[in-house]
Protein backbone atom coordinates (compact mmCIF):
# COMPACT_ATOMS: atom_id res chain seq x y z
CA UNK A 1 -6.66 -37.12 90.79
CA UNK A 2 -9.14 -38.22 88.09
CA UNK A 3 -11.06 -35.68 87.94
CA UNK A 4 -7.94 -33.33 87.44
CA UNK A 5 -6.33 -34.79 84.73
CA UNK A 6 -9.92 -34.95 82.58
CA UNK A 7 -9.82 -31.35 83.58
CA UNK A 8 -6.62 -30.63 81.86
CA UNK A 9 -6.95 -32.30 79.32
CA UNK A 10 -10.74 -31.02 78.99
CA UNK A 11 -8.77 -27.62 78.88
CA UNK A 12 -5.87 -28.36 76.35
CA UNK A 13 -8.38 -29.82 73.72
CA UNK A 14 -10.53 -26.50 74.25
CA UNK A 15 -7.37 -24.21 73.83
CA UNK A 16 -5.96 -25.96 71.36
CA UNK A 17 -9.26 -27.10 69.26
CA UNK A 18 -9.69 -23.73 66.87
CA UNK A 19 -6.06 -24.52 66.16
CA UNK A 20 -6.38 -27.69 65.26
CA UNK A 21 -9.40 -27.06 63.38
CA UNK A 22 -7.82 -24.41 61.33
CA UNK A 23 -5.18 -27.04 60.08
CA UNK A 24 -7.21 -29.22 57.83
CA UNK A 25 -8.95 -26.93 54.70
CA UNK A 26 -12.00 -28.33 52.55
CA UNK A 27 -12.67 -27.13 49.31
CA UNK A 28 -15.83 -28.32 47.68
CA UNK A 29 -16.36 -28.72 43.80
CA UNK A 30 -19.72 -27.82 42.64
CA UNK A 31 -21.21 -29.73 39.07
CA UNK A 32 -22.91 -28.58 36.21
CA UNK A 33 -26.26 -29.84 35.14
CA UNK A 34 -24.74 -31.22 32.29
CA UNK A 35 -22.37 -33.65 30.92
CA UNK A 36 -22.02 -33.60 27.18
CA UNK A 37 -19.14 -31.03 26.25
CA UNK A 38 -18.78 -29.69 22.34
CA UNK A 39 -16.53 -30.84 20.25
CA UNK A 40 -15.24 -26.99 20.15
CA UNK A 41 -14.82 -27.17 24.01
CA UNK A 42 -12.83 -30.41 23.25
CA UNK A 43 -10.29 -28.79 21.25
CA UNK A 44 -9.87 -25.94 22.96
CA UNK A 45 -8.78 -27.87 25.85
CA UNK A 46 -6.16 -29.76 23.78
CA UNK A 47 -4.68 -26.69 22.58
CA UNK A 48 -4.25 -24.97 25.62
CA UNK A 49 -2.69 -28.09 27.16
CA UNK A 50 0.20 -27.92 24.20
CA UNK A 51 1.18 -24.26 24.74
CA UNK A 52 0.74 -24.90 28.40
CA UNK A 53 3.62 -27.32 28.18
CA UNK A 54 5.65 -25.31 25.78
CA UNK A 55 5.97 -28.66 23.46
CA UNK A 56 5.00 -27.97 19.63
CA UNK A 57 9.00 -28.06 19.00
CA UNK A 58 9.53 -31.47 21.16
CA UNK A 59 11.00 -29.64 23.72
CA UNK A 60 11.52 -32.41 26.62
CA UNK A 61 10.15 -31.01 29.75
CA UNK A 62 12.73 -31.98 32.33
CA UNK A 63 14.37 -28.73 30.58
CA UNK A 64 12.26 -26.00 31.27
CA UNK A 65 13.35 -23.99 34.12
CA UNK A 66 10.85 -21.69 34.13
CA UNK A 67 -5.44 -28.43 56.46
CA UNK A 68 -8.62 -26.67 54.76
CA UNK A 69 -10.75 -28.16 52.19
CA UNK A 70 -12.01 -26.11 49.07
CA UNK A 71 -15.42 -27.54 47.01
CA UNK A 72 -14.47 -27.42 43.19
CA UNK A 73 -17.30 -27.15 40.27
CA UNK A 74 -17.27 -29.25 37.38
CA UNK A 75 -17.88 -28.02 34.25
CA UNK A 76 -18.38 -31.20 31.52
CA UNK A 77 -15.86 -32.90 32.86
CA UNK A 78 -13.68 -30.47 31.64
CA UNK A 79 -12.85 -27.91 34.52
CA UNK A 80 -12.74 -28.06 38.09
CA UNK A 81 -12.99 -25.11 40.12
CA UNK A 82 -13.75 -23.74 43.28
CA UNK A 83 -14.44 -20.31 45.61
CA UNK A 84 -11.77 -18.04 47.14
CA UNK A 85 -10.96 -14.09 47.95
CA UNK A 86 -8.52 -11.66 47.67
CA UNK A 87 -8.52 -8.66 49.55
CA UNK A 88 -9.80 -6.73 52.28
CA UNK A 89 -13.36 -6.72 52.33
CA UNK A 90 -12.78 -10.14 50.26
CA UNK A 91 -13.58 -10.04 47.02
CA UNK A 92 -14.73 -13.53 45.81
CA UNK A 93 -13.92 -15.87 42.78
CA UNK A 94 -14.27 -18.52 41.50
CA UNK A 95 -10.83 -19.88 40.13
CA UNK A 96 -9.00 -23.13 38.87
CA UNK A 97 -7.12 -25.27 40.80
CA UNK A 98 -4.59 -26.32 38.74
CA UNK A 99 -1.40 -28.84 39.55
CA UNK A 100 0.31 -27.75 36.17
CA UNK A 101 0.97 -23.80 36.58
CA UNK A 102 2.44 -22.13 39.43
CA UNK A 103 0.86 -18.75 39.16
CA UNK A 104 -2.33 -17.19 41.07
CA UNK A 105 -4.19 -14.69 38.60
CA UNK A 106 -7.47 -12.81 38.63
CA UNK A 107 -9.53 -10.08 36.23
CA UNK A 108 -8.81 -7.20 37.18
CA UNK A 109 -11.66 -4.26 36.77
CA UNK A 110 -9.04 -2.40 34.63
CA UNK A 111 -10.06 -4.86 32.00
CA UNK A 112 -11.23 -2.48 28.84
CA UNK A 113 -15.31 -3.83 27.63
CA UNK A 114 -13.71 -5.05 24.39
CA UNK A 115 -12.13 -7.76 26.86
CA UNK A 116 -14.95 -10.26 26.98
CA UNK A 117 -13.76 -12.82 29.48
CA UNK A 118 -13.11 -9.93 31.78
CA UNK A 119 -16.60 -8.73 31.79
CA UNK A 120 -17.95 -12.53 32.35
CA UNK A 121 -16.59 -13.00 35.63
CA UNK A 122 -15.38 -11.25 38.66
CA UNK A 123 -12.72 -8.57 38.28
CA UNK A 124 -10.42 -7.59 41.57
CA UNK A 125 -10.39 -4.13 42.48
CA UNK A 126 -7.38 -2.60 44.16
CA UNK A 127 -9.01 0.65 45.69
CA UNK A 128 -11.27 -1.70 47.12
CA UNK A 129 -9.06 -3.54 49.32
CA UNK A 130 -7.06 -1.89 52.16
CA UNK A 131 -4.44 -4.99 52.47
CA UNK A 132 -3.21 -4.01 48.62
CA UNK A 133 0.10 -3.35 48.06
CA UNK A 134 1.45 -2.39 44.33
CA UNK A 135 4.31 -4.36 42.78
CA UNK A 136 5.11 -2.53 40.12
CA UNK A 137 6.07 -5.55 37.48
CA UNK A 138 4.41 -6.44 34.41
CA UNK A 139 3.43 -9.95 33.89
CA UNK A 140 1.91 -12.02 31.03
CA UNK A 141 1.30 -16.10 30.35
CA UNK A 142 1.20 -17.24 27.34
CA UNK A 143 -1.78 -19.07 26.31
CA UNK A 144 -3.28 -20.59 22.97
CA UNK A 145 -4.89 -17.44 22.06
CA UNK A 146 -2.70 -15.60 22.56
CA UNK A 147 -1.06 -14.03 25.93
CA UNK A 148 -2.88 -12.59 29.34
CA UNK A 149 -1.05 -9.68 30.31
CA UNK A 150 -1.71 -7.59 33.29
CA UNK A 151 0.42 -6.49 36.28
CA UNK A 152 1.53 -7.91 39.61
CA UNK A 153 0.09 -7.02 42.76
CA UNK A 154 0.30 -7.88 46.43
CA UNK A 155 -2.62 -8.64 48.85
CA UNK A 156 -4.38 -11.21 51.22
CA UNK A 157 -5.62 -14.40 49.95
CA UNK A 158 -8.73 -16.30 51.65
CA UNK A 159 -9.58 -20.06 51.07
CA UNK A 160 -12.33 -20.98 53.74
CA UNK A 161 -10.59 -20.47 56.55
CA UNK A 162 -7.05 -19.98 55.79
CA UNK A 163 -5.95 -16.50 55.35
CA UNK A 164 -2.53 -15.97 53.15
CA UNK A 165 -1.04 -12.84 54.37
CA UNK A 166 1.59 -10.56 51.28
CA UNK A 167 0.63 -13.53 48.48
CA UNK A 168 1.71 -12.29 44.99
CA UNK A 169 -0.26 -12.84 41.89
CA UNK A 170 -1.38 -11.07 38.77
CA UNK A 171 -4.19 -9.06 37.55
CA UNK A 172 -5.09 -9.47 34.03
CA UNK A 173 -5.94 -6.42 31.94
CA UNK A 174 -6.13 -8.32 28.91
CA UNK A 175 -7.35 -11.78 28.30
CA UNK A 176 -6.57 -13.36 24.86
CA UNK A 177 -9.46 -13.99 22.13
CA UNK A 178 -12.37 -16.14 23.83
CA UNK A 179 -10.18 -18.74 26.08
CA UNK A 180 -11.28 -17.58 29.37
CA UNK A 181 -15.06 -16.33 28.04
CA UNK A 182 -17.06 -19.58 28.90
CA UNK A 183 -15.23 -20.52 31.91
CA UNK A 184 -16.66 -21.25 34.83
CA UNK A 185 -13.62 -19.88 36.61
CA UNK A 186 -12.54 -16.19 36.45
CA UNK A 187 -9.12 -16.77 37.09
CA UNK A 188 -6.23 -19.89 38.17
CA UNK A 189 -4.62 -20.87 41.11
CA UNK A 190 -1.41 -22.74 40.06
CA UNK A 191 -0.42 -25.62 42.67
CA UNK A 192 2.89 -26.45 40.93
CA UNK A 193 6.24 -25.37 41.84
CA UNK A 194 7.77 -22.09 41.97
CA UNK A 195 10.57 -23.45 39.17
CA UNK A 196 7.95 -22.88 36.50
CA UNK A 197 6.02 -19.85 38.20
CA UNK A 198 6.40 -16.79 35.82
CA UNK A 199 9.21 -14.52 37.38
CA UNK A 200 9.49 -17.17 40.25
CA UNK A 201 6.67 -15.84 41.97
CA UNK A 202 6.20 -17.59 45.25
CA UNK A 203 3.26 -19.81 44.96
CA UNK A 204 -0.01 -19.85 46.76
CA UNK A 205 0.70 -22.80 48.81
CA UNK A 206 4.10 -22.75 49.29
CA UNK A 207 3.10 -19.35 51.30
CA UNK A 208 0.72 -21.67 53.23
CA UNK A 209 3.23 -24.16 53.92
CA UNK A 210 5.47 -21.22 54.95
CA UNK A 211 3.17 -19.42 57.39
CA UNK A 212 2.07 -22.98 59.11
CA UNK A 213 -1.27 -22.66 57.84
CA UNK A 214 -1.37 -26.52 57.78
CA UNK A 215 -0.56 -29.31 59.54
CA UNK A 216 1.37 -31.01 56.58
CA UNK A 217 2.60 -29.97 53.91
CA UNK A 218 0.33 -31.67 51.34
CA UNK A 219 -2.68 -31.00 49.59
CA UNK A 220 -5.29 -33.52 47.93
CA UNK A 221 -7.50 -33.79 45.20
CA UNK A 222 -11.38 -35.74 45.07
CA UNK A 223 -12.57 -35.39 41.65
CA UNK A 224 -16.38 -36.95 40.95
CA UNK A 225 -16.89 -37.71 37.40
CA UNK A 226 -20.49 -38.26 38.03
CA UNK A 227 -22.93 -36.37 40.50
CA UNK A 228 -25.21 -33.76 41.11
CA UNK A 229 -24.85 -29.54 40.99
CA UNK A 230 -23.78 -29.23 44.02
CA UNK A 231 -21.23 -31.56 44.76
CA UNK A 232 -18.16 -32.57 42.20
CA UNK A 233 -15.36 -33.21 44.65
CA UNK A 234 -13.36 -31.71 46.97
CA UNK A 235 -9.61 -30.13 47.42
CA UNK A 236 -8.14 -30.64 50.72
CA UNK A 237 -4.87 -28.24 52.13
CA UNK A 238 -3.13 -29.70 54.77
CA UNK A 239 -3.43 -33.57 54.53
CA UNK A 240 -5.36 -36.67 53.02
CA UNK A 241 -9.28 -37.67 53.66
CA UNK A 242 -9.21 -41.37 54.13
CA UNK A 243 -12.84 -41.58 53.73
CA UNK A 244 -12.47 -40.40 49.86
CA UNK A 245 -10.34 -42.82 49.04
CA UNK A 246 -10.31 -47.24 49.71
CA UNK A 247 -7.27 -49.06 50.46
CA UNK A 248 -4.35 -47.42 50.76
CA UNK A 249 -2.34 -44.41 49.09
CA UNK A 250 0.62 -45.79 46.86
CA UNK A 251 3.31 -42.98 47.05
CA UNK A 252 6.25 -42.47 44.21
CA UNK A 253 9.04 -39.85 44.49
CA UNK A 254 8.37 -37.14 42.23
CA UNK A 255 11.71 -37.26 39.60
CA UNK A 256 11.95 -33.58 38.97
CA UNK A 257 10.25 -30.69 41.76
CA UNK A 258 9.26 -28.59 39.02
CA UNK A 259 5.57 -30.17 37.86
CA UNK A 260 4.39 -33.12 39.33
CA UNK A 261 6.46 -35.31 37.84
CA UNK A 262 7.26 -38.87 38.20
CA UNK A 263 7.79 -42.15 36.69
CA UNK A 264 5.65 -44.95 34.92
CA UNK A 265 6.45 -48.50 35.12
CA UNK A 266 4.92 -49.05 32.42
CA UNK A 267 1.64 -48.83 30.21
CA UNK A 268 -0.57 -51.58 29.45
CA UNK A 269 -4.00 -51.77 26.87
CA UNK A 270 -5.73 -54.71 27.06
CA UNK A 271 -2.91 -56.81 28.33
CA UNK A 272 -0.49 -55.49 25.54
CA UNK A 273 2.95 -53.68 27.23
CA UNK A 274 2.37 -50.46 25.36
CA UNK A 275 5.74 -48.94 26.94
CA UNK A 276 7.67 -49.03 30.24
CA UNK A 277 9.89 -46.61 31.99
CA UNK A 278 7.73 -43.44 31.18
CA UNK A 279 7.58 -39.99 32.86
CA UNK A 280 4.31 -38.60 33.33
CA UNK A 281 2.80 -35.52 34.94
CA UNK A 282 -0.37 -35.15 36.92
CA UNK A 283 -2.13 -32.00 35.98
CA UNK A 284 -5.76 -30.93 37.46
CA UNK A 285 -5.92 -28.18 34.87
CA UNK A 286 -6.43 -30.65 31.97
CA UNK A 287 -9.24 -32.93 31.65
CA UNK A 288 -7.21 -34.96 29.22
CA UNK A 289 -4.63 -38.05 28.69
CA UNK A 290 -1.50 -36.80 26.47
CA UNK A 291 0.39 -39.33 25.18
CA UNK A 292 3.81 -39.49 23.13
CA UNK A 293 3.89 -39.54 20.00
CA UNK A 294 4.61 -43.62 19.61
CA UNK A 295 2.24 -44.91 22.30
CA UNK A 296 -0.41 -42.27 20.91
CA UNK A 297 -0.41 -43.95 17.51
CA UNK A 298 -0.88 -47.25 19.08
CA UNK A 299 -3.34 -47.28 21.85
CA UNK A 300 -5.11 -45.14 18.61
CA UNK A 301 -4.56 -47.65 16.53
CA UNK A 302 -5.87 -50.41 18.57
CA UNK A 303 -9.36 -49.13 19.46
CA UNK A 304 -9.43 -48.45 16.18
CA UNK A 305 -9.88 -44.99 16.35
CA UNK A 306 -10.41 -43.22 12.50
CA UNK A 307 -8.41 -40.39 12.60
CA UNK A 308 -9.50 -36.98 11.20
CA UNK A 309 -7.68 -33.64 10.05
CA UNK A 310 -8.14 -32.35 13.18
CA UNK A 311 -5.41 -35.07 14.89
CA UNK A 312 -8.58 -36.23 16.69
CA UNK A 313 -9.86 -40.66 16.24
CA UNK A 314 -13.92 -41.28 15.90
CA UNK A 315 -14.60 -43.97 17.82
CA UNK A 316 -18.44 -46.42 17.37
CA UNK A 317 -20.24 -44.77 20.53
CA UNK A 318 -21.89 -48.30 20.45
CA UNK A 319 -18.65 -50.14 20.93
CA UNK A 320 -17.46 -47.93 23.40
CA UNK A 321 -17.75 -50.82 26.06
CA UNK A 322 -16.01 -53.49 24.13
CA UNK A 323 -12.74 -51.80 24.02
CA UNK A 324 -10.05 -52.46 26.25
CA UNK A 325 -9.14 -51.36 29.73
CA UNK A 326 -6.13 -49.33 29.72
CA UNK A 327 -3.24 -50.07 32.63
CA UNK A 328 -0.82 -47.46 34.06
CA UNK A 329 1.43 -49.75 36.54
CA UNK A 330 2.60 -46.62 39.08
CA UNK A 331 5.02 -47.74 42.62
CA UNK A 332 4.66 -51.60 41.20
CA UNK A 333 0.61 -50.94 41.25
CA UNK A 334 -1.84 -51.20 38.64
CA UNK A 335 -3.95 -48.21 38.12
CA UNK A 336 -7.03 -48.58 35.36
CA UNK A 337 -8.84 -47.08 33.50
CA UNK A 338 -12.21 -48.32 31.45
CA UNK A 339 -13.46 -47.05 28.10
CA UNK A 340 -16.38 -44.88 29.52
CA UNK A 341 -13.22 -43.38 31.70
CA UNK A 342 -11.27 -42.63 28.46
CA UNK A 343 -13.53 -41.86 25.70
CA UNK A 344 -15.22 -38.77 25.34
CA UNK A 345 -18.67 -38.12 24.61
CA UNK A 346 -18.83 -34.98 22.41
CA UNK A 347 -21.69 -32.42 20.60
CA UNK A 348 -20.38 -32.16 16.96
CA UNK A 349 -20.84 -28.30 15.12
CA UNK A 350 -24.05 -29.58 13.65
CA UNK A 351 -25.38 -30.74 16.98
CA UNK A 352 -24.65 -34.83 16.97
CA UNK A 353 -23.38 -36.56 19.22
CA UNK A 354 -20.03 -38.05 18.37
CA UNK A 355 -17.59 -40.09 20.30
CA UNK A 356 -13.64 -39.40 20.50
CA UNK A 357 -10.49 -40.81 21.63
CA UNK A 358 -9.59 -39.44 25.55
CA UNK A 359 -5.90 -39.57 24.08
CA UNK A 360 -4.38 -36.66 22.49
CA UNK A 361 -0.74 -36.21 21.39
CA UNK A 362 1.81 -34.08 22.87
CA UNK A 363 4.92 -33.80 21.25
CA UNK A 364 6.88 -34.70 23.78
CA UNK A 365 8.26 -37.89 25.86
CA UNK A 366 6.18 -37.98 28.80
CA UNK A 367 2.51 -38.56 29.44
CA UNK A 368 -0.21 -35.92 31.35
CA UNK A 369 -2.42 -37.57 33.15
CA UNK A 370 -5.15 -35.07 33.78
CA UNK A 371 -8.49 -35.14 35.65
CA UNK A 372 -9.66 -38.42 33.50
CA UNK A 373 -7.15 -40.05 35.62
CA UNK A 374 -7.88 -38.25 38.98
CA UNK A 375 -11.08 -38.66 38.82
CA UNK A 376 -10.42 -42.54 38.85
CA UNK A 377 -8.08 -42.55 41.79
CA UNK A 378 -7.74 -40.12 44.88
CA UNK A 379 -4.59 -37.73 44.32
CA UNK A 380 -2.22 -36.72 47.26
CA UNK A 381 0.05 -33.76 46.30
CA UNK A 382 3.13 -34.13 49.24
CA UNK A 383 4.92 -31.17 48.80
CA UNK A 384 6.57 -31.79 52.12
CA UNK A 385 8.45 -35.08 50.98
CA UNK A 386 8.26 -34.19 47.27
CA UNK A 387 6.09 -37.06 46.05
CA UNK A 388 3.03 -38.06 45.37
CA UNK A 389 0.42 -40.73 46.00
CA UNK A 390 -2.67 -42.35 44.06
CA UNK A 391 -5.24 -44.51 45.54
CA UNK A 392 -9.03 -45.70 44.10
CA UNK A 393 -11.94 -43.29 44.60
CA UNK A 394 -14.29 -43.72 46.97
């Protein structure tokens, strides 16, 4: 009688083990060699953050309408990306994983030689693939450059071992000035909602979610600030890694399902209440820390930042560790962050090395916490219970 019911169950774990295998996706993040970004790099990133959020005019955000794991690269700490492919043969790319779009886009090899960031990465061919299907729409993002502009199109989508059958996403005939040039990522995959996706265009994992390509509904995020070429963290679809991550995951509702979105107890810097009652968004397509315009000045102020023309604060590279920690108190727990997390370690235009504040200003009042923060503290993205939860590294 034994002997039978090890048999059976010998046999359901065999039928049902590809299954289960297929539920849980990894994504690994590969790093660059090195970790000093330019001061150029540094701006650019600022300045695509503000058009991102559509906030030069103050416009408050809560009124815009618009289980596999995936290895991401890390490009100075300022990008994040990792390999999938679209089509049939797949055609491969590396792309950006980002929490604060909603939109899948690519090159596409209709991309005219004048179009430098086209011809610096890998460009999706339609003839090539025999799962493409033509939309027919026009689509374009706006960007700080200007706008990417390209047409829609319909095909398979690969990420290790999950296959995304009719996914929708662009491909970009023409790329703006030199935003995308130097990017170690040819195109994005937007992990936000489909409330802020450009003509509502059914996001990439919401198709996952919908075909029961994972287990949960969730994705996470393991970002390594620190590490070798090979390794810089690691996207998971379909659940949580416990062995990322120590303790345990502290989950808040997310207060509007359009970004990531939720609330701030309060922000602390060096045991001084800087502000309480905040909304803040996590975004993985930012390295930065935006701040409103009040608690921008301050936390400025007191490290003692000197600001410059280009709304940027020099800060003493060798004071850097006697500044304060900074607090952001998140479900009734304390999440820090120390000065080497914040301040950024920059190559000026005449090739020294300067040191700036990690806080930039968005005109707006909520707060982006981008990968400075994630890289701190293990993200889980629960799109299944619309919240999300933050827990220490591993």
């Amino acid at each position: 009688m034994h002997s039978l019911f090890w048999l059976l169950s010998l046999w359901t774990l065999c039928l049902f083990w590809p299954r289960l295998q297929g539920k849980l996706i990894r994504i690994p993040i590969q790093f660059q060699a090195s970790f000093v970004a330019s001061r150029r790099q540094y701006r650019a990133s600022r300045s695509s953050l503000l058009v991102k959020y559509n906030v030069a005019g103050g416009q408050d955000i809560t009124s815009r309408t618009s289980g596999a794991t995936e290895t991401l690269d890390n490009r100075l700490n300022l990008e994040y990306a990792g390999p999938i492919s679209i089509g049939t043969p797949g055609q491969p790319f590396n792309m950006l994983f980002d929490t604060g779009s909603a939109n899948l886009w690519v090159p596409s090899a209709e991309c005219s030689a004048k179009n430098l960031a086209c011809q610096h990465h890998h460009r999706y061919n339609s003839s090539a693939s025999s799962t493409y299907v033509p939309d027919g729409r026009r689509f374009a993002i706006a960007y700080g450059t200007g706008s990417l502009s390209g047409r829609l199109a319909q095909d398979t989508v690969s990420i290790a071992q999950l296959v995304v059958r009719n996914q929708t996403f662009g491909i970009a005939t023409h790329e703006p000035g030199s935003t995308f040039v130097d990017t170690n990522f040819a195109g994005i995959v937007g992990l936000g909602f489909r409330a802020i996706a450009e003509q509502r265009i059914k996001p990439l994992f919401e198709n996952m979610c919908e075909q029961h390509l994972v287990d949960e509904c969730m994705f996470s995020f393991y970002l390594k600030r620190n590490g070798s070429e090979r390794m810089g963290g690691e996207l998971l679809f379909g659940g949580v890694d416990k062995t990322k991550f120590s303790g345990s995951l502290t989950y808040v509702p997310l207060t509007y399902a359009r970004y990531w979105q939720f609330q701030l107890d309060g922000i602390e810097l060096g045991g001084t209440i800087i502000n309480k009652n905040r909304q803040a968004i996590a975004d993985t397509g930012t390295a930065l820390l935006a701040a409103p315009p009040r608690e921008y000045l301050i936390i400025n102020s007191l490290l003692g930042g000197l600001p410059t023309s280009d709304k940027e604060h020099l800060l003493n590279c060798s004071e850097i560790d006697k500044l304060p920690e900074i607090v952001f108190i998140i479900g009734g727990q304390r999440f820090g962050l120390q000065p080497r997390d914040y301040v950024r370690t920059v190559t000026n235009d005449d090739g020294s090395t300067i040191c700036l504040s990690g806080f930039t200003l968005i005109e707006a009042e909520f707060w982006i916490l981008g990968d400075v923060f994630i890289g701190r503290y293990y993200t889980a993205f629960d799109v299944g219970h619309t919240r999300i939860g933050f827990a220490p590294a591993a």
